[in-house]
N, C-alpha and C. Protein backbone atom coordinates (compact mmCIF):
# COMPACT_ATOMS: atom_id res chain seq x y z
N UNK A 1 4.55 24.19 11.25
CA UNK A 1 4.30 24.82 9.98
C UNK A 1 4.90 23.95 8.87
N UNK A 2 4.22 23.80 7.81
CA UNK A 2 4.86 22.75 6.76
C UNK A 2 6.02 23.62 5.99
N UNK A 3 6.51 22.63 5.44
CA UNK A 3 7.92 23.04 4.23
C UNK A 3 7.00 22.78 3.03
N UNK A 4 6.91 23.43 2.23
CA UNK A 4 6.44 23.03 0.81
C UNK A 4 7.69 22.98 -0.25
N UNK A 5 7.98 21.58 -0.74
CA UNK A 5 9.09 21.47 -1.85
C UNK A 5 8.63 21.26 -3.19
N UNK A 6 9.25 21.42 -3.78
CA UNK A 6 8.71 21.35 -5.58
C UNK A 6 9.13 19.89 -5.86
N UNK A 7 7.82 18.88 -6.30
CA UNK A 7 8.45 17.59 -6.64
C UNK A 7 8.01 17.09 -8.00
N UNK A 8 7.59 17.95 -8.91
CA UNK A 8 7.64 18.06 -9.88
C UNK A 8 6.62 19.21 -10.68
N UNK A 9 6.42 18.71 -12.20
CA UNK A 9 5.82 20.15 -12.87
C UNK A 9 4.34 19.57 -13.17
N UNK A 10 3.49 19.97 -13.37
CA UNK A 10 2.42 19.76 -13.56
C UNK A 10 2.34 18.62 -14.76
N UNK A 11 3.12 19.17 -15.52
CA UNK A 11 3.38 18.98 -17.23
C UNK A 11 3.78 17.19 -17.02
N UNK A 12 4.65 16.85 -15.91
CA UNK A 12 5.13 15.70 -15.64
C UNK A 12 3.91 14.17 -14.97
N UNK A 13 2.74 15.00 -15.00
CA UNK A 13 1.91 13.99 -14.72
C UNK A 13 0.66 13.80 -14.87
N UNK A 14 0.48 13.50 -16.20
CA UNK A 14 -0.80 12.81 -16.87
C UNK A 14 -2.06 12.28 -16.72
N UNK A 15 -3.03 12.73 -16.69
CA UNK A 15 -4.39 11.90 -15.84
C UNK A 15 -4.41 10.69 -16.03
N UNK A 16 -4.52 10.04 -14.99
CA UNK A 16 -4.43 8.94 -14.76
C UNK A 16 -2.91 8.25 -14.42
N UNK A 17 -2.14 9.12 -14.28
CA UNK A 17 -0.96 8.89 -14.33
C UNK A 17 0.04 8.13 -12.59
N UNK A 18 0.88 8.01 -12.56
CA UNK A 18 1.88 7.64 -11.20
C UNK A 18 3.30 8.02 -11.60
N UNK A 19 3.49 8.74 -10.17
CA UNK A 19 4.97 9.33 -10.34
C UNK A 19 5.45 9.86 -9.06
N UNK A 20 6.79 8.35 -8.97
CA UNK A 20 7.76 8.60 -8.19
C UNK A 20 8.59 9.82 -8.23
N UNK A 21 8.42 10.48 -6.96
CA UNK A 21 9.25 11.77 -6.49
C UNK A 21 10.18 11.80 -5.72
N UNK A 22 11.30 12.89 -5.44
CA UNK A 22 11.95 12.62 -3.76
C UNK A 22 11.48 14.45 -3.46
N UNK A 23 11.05 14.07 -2.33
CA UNK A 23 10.75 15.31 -1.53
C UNK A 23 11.52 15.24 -0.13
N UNK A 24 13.23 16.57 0.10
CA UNK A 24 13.63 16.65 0.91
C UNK A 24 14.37 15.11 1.48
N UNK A 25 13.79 14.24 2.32
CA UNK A 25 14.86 13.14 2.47
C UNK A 25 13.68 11.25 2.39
N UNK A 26 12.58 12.07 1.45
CA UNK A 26 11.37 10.94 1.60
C UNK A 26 11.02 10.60 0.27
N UNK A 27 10.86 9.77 -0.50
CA UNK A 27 10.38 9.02 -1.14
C UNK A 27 8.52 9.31 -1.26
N UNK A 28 8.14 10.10 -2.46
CA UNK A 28 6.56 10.36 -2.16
C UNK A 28 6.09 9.79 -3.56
N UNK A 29 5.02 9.18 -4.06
CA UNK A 29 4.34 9.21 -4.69
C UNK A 29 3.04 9.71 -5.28
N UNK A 30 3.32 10.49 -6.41
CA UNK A 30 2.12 11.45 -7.00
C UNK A 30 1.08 10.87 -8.12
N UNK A 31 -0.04 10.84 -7.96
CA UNK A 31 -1.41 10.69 -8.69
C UNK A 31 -1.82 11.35 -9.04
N UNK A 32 -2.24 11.18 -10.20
CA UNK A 32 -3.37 12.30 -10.96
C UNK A 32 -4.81 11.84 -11.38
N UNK A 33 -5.66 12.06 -10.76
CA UNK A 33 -7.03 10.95 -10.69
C UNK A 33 -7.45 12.16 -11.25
N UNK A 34 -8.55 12.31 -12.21
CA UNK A 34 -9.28 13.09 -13.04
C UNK A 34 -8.86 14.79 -12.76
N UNK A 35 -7.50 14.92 -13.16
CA UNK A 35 -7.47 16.72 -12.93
C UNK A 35 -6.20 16.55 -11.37
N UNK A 36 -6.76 15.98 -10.30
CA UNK A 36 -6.88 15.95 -8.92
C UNK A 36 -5.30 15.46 -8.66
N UNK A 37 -4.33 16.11 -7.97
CA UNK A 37 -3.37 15.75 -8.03
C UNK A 37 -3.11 15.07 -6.48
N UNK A 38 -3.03 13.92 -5.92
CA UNK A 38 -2.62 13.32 -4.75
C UNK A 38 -1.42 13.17 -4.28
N UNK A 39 -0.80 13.24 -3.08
CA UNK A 39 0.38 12.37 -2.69
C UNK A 39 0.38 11.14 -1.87
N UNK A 40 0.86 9.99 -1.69
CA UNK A 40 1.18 9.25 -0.42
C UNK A 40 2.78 9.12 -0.07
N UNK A 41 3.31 8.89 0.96
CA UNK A 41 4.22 7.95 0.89
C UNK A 41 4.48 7.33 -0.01
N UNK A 42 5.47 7.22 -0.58
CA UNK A 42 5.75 6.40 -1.65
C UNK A 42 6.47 5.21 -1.48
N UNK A 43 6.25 4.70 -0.23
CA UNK A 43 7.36 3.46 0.11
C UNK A 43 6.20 2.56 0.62
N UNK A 44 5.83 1.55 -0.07
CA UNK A 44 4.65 0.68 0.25
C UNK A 44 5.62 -0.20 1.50
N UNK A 45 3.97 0.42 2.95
CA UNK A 45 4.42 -0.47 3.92
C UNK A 45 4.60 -2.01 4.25
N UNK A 46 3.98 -2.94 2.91
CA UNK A 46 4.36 -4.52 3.17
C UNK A 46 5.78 -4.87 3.05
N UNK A 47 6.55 -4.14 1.64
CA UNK A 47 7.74 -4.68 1.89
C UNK A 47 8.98 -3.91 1.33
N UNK A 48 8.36 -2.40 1.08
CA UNK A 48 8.99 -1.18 0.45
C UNK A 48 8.76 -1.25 -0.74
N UNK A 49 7.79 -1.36 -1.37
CA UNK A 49 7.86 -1.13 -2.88
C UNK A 49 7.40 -0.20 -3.26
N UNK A 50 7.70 0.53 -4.78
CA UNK A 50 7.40 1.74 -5.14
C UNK A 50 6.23 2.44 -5.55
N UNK A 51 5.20 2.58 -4.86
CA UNK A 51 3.62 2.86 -4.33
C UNK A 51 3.99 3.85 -6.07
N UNK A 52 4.90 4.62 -6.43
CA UNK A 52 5.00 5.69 -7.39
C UNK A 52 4.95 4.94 -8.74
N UNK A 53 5.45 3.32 -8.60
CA UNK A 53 5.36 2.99 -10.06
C UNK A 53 4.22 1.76 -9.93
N UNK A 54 3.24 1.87 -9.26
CA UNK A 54 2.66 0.97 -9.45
C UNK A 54 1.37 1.65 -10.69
N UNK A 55 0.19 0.61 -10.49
CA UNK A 55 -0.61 1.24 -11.63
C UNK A 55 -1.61 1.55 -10.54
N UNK A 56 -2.26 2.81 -11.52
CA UNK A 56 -2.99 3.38 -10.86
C UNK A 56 -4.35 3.01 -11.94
N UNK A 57 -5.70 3.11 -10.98
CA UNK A 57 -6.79 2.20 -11.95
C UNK A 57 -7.59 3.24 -11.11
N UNK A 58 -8.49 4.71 -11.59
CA UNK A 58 -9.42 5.04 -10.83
C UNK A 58 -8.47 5.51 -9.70
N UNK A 59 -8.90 5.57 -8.45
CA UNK A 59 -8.28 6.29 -7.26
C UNK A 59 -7.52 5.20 -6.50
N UNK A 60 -7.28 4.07 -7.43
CA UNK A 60 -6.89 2.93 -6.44
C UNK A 60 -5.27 2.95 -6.92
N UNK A 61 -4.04 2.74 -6.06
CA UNK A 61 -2.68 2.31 -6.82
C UNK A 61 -2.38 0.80 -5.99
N UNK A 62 -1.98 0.23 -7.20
CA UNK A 62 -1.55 -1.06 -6.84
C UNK A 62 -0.15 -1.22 -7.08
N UNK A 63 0.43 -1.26 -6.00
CA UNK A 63 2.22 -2.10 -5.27
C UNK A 63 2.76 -2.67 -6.54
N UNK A 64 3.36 -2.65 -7.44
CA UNK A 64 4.24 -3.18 -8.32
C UNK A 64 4.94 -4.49 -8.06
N UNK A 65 5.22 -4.59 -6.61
CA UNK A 65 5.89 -5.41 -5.87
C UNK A 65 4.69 -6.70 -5.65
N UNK A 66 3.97 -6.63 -4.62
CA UNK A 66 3.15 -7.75 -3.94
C UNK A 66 1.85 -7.51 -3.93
N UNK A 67 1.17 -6.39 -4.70
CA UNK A 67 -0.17 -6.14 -5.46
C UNK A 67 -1.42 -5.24 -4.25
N UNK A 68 -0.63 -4.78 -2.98
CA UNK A 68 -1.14 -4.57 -1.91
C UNK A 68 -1.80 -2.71 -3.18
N UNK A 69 -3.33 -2.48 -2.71
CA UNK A 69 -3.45 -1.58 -3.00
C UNK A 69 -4.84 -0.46 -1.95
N UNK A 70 -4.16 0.81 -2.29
CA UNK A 70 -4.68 1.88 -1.92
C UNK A 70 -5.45 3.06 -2.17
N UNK A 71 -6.16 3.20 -1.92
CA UNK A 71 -6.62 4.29 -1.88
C UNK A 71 -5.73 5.76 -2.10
N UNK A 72 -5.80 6.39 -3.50
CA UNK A 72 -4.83 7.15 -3.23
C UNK A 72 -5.38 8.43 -2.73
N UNK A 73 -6.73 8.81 -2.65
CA UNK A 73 -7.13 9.94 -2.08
C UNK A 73 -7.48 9.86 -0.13
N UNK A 74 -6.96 8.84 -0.03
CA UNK A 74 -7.27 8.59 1.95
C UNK A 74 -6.13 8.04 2.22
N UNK A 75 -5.37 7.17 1.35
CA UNK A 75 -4.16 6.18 1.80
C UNK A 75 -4.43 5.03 2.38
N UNK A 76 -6.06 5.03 2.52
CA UNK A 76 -6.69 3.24 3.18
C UNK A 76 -6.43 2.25 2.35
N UNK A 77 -5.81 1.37 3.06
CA UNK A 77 -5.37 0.45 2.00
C UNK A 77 -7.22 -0.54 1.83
N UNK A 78 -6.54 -1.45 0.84
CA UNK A 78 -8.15 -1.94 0.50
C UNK A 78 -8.67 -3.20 0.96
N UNK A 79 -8.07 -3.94 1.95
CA UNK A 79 -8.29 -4.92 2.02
C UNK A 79 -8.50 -4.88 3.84
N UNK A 80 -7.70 -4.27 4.37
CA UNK A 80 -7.07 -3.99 5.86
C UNK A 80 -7.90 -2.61 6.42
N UNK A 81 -8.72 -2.67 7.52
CA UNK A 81 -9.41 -0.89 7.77
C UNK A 81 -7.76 -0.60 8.48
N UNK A 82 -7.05 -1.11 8.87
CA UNK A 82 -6.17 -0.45 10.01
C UNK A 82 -4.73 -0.55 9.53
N UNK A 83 -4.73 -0.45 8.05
CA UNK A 83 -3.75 -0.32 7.44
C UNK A 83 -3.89 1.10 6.89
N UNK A 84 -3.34 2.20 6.50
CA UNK A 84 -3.41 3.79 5.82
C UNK A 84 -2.25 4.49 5.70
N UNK A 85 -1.85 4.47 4.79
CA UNK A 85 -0.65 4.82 3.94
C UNK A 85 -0.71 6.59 4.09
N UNK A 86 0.35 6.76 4.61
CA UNK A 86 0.43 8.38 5.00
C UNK A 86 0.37 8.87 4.21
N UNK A 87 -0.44 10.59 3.91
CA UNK A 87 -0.67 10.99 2.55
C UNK A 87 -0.18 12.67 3.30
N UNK A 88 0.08 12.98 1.91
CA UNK A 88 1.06 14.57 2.20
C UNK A 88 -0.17 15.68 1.61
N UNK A 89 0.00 16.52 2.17
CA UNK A 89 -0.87 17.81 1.32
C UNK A 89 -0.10 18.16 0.10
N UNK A 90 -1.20 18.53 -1.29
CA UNK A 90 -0.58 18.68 -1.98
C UNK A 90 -1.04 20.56 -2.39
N UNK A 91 -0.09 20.91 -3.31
CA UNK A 91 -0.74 22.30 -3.54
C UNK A 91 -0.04 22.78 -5.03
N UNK A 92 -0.96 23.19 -6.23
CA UNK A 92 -0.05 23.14 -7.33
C UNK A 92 0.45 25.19 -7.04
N UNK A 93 1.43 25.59 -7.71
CA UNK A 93 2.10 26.51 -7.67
C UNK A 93 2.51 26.92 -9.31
N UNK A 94 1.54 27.55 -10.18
CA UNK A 94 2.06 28.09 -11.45
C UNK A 94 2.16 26.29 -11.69
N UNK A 95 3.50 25.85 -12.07
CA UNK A 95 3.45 24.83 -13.10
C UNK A 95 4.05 23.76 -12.08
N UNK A 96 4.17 23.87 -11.11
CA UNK A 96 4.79 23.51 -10.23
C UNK A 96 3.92 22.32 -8.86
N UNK A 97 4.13 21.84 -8.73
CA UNK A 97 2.98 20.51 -7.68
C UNK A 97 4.46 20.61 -6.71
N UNK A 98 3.66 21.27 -5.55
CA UNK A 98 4.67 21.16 -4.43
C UNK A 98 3.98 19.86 -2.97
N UNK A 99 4.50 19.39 -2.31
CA UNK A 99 3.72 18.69 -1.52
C UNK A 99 4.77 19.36 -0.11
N UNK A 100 3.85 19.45 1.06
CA UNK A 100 4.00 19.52 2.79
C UNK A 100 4.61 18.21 3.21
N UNK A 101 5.54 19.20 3.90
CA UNK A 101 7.01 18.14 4.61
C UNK A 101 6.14 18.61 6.03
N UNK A 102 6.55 17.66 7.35
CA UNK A 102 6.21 18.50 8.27
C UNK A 102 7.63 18.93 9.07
């Protein structure tokens, strides 16, 4: 059964926007692609960089760090089929964007 934690307010993320969260003991990154609020992992698997501050262009976020980018509504990265960046359920709550721990 999931944990749902509060990792931020609605108000905190802008269409088109990226935003580093901590949910419980993980590092998540939140998107806002037209309305649509996403999560992934927020720890880019090439070399840990912050998937949360990279830029987001359309549904794609690009690594701040080494330019590796994803898909933020699947977590497929874009270059690699067998690369996919773990993505969390998200669910908004009143003003509240909670995302599923498992």
């Amino acid at each position: 059964m999931p944990n749902w934690l509060r990792v931020a307010a609605v108000t905190d993320l802008a269409d088109g926007a990226a935003l580093e969260c901590v949910a419980g003991d993980r590092i998540v990154a939140l998107f806002n692609v037209s309305g649509e609020i996403h999560a992934l992992d927020g720890v880019c698997p090439h070399q840990g960089g912050p998937l949360g501050k990279g830029q987001l262009t359309g549904g794609i976020v690009t690594c701040p760090w080494h330019g590796w980018q994803f898909d933020v509504r699947t977590g497929q990265h874009q270059l690699s089929p067998s690369i996919c960046q773990p993505s969390l359920a998200v669910k908004i709550a009143g003003d509240d964007i909670l995302v599923a721990l498992e």
